[in-house]
N, C-alpha and C. Protein backbone atom coordinates (compact mmCIF):
# COMPACT_ATOMS: atom_id res chain seq x y z
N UNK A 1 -10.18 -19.80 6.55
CA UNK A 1 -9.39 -19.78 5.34
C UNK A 1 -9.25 -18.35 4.81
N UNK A 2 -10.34 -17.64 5.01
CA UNK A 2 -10.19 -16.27 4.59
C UNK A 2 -9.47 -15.42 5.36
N UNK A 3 -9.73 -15.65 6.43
CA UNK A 3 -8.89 -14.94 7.66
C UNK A 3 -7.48 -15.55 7.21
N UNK A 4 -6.99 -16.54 7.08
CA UNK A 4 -5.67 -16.44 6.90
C UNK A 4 -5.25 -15.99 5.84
N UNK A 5 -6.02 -16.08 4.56
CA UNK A 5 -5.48 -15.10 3.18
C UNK A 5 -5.18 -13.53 3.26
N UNK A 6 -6.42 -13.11 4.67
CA UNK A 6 -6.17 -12.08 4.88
C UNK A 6 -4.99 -11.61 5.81
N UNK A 7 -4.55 -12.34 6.44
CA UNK A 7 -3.49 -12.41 7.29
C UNK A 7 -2.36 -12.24 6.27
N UNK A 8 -2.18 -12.85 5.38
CA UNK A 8 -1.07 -13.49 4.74
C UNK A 8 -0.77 -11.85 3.85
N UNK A 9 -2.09 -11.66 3.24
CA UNK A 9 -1.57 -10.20 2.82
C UNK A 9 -1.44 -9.30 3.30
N UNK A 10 -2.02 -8.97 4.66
CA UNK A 10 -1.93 -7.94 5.57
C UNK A 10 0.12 -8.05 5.97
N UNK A 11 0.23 -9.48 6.24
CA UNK A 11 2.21 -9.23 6.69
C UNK A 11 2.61 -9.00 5.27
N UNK A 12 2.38 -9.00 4.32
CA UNK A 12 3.38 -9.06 2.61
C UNK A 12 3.62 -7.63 3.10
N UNK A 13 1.88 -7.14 3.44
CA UNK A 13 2.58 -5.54 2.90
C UNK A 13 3.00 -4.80 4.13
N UNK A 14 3.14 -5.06 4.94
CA UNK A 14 3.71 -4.31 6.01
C UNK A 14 4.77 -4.92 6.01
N UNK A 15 5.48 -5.99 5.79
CA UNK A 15 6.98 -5.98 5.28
C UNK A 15 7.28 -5.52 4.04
N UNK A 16 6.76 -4.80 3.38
CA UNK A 16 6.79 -4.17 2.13
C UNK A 16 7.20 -2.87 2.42
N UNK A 17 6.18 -2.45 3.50
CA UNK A 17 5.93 -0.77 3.62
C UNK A 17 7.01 -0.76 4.65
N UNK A 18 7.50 -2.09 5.33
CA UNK A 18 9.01 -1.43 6.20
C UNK A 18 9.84 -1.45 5.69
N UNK A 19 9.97 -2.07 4.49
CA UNK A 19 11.21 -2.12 3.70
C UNK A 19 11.62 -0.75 3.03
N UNK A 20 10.48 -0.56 2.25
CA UNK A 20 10.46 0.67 1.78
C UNK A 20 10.95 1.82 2.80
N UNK A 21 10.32 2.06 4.10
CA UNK A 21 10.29 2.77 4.97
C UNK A 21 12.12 3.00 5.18
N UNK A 22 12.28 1.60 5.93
CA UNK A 22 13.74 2.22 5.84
C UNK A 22 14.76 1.80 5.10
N UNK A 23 14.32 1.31 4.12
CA UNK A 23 15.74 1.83 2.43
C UNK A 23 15.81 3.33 2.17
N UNK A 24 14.29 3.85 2.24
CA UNK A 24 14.09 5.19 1.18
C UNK A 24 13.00 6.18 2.26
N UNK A 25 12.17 5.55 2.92
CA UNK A 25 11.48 7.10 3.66
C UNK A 25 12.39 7.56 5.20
N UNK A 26 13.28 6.86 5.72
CA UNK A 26 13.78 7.17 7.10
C UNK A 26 14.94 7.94 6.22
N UNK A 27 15.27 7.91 5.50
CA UNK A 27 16.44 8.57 5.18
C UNK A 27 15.78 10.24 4.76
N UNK A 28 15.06 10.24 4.40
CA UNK A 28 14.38 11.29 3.40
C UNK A 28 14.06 12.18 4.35
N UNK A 29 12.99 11.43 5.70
CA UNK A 29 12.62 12.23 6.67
C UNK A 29 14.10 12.56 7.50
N UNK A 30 14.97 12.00 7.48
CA UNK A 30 15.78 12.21 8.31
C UNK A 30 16.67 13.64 8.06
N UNK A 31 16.65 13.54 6.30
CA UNK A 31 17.05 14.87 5.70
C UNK A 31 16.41 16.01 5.76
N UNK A 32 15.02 15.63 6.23
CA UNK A 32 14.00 17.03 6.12
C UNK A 32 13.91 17.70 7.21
N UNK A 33 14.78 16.61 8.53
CA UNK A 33 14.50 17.29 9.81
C UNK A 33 15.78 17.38 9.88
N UNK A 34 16.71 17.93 9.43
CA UNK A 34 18.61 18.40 9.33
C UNK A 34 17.82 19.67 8.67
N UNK A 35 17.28 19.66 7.92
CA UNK A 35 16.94 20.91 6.85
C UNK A 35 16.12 21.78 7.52
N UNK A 36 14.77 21.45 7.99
CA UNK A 36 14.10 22.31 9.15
C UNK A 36 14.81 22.66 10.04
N UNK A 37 15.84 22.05 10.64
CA UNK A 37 16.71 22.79 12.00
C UNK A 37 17.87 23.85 11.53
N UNK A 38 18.00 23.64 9.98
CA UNK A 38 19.23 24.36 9.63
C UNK A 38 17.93 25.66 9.49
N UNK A 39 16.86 25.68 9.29
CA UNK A 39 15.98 26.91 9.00
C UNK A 39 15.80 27.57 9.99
N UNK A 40 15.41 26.86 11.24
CA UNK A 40 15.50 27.35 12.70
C UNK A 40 17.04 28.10 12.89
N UNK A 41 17.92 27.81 12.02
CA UNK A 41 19.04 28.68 13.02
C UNK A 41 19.09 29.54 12.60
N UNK A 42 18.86 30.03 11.41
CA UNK A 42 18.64 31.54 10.80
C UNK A 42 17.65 32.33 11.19
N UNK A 43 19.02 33.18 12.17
CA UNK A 43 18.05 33.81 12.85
C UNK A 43 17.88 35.53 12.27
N UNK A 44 18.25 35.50 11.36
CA UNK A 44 17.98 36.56 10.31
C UNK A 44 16.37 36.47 9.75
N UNK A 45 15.79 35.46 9.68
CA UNK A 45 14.82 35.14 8.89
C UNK A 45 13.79 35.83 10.04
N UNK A 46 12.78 35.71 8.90
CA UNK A 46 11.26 36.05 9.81
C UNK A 46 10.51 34.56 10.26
N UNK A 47 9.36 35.07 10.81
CA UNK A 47 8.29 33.62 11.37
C UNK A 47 8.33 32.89 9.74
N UNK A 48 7.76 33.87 8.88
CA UNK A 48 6.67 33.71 7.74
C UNK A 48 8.09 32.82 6.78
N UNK A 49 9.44 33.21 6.50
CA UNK A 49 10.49 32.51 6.59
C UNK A 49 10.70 31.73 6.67
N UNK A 50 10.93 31.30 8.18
CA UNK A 50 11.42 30.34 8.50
C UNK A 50 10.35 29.28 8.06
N UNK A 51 8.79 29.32 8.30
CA UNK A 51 8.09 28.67 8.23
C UNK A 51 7.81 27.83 6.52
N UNK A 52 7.97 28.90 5.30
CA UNK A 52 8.41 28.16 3.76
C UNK A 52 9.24 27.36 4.42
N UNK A 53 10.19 28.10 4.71
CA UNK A 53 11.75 27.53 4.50
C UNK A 53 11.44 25.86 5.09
N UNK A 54 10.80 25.61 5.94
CA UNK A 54 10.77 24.15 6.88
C UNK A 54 9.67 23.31 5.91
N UNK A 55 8.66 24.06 4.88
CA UNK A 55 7.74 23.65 4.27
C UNK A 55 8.57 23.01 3.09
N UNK A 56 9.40 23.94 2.43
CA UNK A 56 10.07 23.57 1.60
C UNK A 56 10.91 22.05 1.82
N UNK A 57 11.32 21.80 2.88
CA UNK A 57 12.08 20.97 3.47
C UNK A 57 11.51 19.57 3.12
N UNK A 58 9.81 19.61 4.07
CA UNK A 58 9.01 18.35 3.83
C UNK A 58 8.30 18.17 2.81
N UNK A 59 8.52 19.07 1.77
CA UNK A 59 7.71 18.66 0.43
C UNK A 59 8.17 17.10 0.14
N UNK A 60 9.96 17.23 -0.43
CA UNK A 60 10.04 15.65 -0.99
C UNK A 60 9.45 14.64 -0.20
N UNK A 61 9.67 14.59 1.25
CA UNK A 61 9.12 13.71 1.95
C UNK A 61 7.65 12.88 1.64
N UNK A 62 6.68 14.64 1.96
CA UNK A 62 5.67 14.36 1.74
C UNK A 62 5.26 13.45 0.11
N UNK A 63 5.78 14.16 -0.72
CA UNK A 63 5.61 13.97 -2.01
C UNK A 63 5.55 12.20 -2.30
N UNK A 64 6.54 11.72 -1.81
CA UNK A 64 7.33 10.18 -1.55
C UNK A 64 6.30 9.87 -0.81
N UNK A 65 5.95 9.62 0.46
CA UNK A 65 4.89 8.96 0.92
C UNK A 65 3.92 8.81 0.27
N UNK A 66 3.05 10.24 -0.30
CA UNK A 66 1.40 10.14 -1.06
C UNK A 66 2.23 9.41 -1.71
N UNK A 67 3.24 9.29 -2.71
CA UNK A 67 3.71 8.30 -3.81
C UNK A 67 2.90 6.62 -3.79
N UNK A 68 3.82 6.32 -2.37
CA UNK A 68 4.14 5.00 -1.90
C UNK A 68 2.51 4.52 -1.34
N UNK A 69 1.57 5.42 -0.96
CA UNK A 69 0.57 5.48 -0.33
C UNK A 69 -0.63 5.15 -1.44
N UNK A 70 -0.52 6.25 -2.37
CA UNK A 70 -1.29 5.72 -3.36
C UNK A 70 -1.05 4.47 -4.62
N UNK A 71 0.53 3.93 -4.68
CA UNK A 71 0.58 2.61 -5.28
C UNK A 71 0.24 1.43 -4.59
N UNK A 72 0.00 1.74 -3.14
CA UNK A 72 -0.67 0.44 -2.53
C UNK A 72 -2.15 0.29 -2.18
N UNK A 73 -2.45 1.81 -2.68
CA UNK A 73 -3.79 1.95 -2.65
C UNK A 73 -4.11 1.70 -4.32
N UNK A 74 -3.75 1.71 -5.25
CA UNK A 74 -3.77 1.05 -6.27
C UNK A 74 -4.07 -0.70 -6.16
N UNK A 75 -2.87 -0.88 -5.50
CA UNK A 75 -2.80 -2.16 -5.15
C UNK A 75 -4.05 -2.89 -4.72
N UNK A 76 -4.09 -2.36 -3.62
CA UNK A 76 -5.10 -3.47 -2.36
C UNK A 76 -6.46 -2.58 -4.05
N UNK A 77 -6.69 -1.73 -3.97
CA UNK A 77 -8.04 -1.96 -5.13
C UNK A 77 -7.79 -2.76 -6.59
N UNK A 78 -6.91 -3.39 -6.77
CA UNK A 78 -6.49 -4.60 -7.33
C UNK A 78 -6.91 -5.75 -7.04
N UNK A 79 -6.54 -5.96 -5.67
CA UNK A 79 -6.77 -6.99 -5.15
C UNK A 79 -8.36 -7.48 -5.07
N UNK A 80 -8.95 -6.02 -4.13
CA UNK A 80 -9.85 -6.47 -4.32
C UNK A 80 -11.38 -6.37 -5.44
N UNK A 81 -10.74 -6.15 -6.41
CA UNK A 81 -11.15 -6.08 -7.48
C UNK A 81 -11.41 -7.41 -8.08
N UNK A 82 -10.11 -8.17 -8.11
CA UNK A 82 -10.45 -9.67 -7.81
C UNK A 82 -10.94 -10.50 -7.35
N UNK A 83 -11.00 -10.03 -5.78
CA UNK A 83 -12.13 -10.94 -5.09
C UNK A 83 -13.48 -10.47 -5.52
N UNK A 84 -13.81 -9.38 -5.79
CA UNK A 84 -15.19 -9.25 -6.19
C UNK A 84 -15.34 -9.82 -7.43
N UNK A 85 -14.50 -9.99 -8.51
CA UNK A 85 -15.26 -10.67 -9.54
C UNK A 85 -15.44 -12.09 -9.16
N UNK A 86 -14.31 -12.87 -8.08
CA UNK A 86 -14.78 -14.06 -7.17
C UNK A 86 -16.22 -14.33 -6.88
N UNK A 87 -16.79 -12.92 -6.08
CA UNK A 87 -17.94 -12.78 -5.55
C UNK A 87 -18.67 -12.80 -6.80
N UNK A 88 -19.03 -12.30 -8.01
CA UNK A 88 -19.91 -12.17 -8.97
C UNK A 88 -19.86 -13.39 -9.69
N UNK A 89 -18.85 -14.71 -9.80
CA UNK A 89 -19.39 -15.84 -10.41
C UNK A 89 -19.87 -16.51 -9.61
N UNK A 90 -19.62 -16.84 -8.39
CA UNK A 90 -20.48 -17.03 -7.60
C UNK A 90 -21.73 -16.63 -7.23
N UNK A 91 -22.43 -15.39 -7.38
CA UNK A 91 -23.19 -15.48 -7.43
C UNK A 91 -24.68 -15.13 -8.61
N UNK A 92 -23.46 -15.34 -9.82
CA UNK A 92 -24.38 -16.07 -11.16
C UNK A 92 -24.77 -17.26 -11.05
N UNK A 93 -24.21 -18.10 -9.92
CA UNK A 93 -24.85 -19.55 -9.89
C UNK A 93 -25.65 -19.52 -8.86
N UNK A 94 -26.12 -18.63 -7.95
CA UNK A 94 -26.58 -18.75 -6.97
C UNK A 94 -28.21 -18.72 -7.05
N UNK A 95 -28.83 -19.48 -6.39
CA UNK A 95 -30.96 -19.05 -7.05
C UNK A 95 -31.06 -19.34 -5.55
N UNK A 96 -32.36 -18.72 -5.49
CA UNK A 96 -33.04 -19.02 -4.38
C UNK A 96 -33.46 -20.83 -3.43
N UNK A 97 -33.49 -21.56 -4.12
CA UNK A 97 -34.05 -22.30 -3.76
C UNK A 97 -32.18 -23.44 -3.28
N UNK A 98 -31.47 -22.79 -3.07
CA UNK A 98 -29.86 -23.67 -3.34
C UNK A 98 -30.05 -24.26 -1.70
N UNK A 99 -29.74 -25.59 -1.94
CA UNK A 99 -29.73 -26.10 -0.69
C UNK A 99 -28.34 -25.66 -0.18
N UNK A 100 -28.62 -26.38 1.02
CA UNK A 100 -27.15 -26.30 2.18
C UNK A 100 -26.08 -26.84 1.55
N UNK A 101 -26.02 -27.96 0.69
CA UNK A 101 -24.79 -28.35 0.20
C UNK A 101 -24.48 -27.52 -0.86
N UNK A 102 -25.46 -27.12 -1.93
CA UNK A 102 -24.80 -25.96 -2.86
C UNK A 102 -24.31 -24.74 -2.05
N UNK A 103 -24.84 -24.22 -1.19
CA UNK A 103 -24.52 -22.79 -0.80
C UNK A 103 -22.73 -23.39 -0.09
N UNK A 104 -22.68 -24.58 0.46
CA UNK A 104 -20.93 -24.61 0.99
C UNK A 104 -20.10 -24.79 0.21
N UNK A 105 -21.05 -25.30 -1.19
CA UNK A 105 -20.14 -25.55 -2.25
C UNK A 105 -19.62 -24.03 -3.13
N UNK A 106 -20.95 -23.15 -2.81
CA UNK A 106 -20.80 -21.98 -3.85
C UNK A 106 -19.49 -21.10 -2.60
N UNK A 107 -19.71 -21.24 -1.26
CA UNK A 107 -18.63 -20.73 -0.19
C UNK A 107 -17.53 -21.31 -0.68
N UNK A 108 -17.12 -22.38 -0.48
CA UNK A 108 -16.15 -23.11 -0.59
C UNK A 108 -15.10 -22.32 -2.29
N UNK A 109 -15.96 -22.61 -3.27
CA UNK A 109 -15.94 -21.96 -4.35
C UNK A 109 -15.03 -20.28 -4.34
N UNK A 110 -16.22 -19.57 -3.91
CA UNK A 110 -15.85 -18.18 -2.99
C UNK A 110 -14.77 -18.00 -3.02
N UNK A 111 -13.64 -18.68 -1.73
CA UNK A 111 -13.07 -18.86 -0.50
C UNK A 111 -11.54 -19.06 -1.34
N UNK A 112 -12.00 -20.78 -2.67
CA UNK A 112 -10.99 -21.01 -3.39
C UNK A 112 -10.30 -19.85 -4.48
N UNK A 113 -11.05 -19.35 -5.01
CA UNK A 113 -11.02 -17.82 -5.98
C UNK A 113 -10.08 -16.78 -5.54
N UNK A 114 -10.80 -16.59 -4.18
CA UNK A 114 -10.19 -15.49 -3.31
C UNK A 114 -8.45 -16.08 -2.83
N UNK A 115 -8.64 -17.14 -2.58
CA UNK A 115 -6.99 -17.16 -2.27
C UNK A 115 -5.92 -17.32 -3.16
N UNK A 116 -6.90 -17.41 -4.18
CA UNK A 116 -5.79 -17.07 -6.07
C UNK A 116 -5.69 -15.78 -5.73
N UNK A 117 -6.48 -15.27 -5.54
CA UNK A 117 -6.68 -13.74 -5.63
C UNK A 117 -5.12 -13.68 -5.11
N UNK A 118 -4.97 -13.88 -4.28
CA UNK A 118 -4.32 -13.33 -2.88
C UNK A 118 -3.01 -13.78 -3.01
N UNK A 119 -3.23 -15.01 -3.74
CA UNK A 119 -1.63 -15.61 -4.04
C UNK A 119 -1.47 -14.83 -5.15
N UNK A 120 -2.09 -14.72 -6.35
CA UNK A 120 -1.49 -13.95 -7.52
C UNK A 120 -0.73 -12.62 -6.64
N UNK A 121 -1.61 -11.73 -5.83
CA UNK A 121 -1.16 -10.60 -5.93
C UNK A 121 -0.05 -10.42 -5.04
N UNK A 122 0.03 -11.05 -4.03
CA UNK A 122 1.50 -11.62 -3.01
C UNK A 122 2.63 -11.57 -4.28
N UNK A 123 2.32 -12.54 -5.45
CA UNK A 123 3.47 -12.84 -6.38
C UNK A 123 3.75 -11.37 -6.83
N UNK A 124 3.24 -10.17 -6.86
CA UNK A 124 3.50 -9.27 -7.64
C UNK A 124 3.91 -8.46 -6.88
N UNK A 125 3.61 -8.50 -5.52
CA UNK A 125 4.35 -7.60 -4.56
C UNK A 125 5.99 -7.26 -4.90
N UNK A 126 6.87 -8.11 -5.26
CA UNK A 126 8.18 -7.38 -5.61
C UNK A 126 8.40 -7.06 -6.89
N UNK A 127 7.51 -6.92 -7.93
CA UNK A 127 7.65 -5.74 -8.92
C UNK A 127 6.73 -4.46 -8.44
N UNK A 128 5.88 -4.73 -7.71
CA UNK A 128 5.32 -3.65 -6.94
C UNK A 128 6.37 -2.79 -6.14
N UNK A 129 7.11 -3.89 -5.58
CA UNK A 129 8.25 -3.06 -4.59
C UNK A 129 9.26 -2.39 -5.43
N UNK A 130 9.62 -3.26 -6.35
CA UNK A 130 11.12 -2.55 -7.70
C UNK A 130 10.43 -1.51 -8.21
N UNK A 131 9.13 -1.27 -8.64
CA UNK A 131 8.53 -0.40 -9.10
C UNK A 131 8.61 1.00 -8.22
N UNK A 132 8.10 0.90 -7.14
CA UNK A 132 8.19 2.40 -6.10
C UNK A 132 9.56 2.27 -5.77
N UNK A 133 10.46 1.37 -5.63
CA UNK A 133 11.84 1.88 -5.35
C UNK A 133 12.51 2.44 -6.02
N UNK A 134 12.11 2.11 -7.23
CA UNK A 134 13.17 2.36 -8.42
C UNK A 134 12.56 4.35 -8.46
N UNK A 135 11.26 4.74 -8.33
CA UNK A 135 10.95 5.71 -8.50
C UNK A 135 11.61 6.49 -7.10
N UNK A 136 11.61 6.21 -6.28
CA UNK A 136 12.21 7.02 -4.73
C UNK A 136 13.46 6.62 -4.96
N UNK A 137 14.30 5.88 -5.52
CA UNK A 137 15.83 6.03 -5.34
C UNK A 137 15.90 7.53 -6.53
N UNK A 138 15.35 7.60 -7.74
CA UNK A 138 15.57 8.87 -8.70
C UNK A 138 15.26 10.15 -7.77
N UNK A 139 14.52 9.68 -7.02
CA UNK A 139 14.03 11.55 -5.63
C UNK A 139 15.03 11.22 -4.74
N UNK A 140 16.04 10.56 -4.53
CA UNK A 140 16.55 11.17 -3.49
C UNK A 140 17.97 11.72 -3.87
């Protein structure tokens, strides 16, 4: 059951991060490598030159990824921020002496928590997504 919650969010966001990828980062990189080659042809320039000049190029790029990189790293520590408080009522009920049927019940318990978890945060994935798009459509 956990394995599939984890499944389930592992595809949200990698159809998330391809979406993103090519609405708004294939285009971006695609501009940065037209822009590095237009730096390569100036052949007026020096090494030290040309080399800003191509730096300059992949800043937005770069800039846009850490963007997109750290709102899903926001994210997933969201997420599991949730499952751990899962984990901590669970184990306010937990004592030493818990038989086999409490401990599948306190799992079971666990297991149910965690896939709220997982469904809540699935549901928020497309204001998550309107959110970083809306910010990378203003950069490009």
């Amino acid at each position: 059951m956990v394995d599939q919650a984890q499944h389930r969010i592992q595809e949200a966001m990698t159809s998330l991060v391809d979406d993103l990828d090519k609405t708004y980062l294939r285009g971006m990189q695609r501009t940065m490598h037209l822009c590095a080659a237009s730096c390569c042809e100036k052949k007026e320039s020096s090494v030290d030159q040309v080399h800003r000049c191509i730096e300059n190029c992949s800043t937005p790029l770069t800039q846009a990824q850490s963007f997109v990189q750290n709102e899903l790293s926001q994210f997933q520590e969201r997420l599991q921020r949730c499952v751990m408080v899962c984990q901590d009522r669970v184990k306010d009920h937990v004592h030493a002496d818990a038989t086999e049927t409490q401990v599948s019940a306190y799992k079971a318990e666990f297991e149910g928590c965690a896939m709220q978890c997982v469904d809540e945060h699935i549901q928020l994935m497309p204001s998550v997504k309107k959110r970083i798009a809306g910010i990378l459509a203003k950069n490009l």
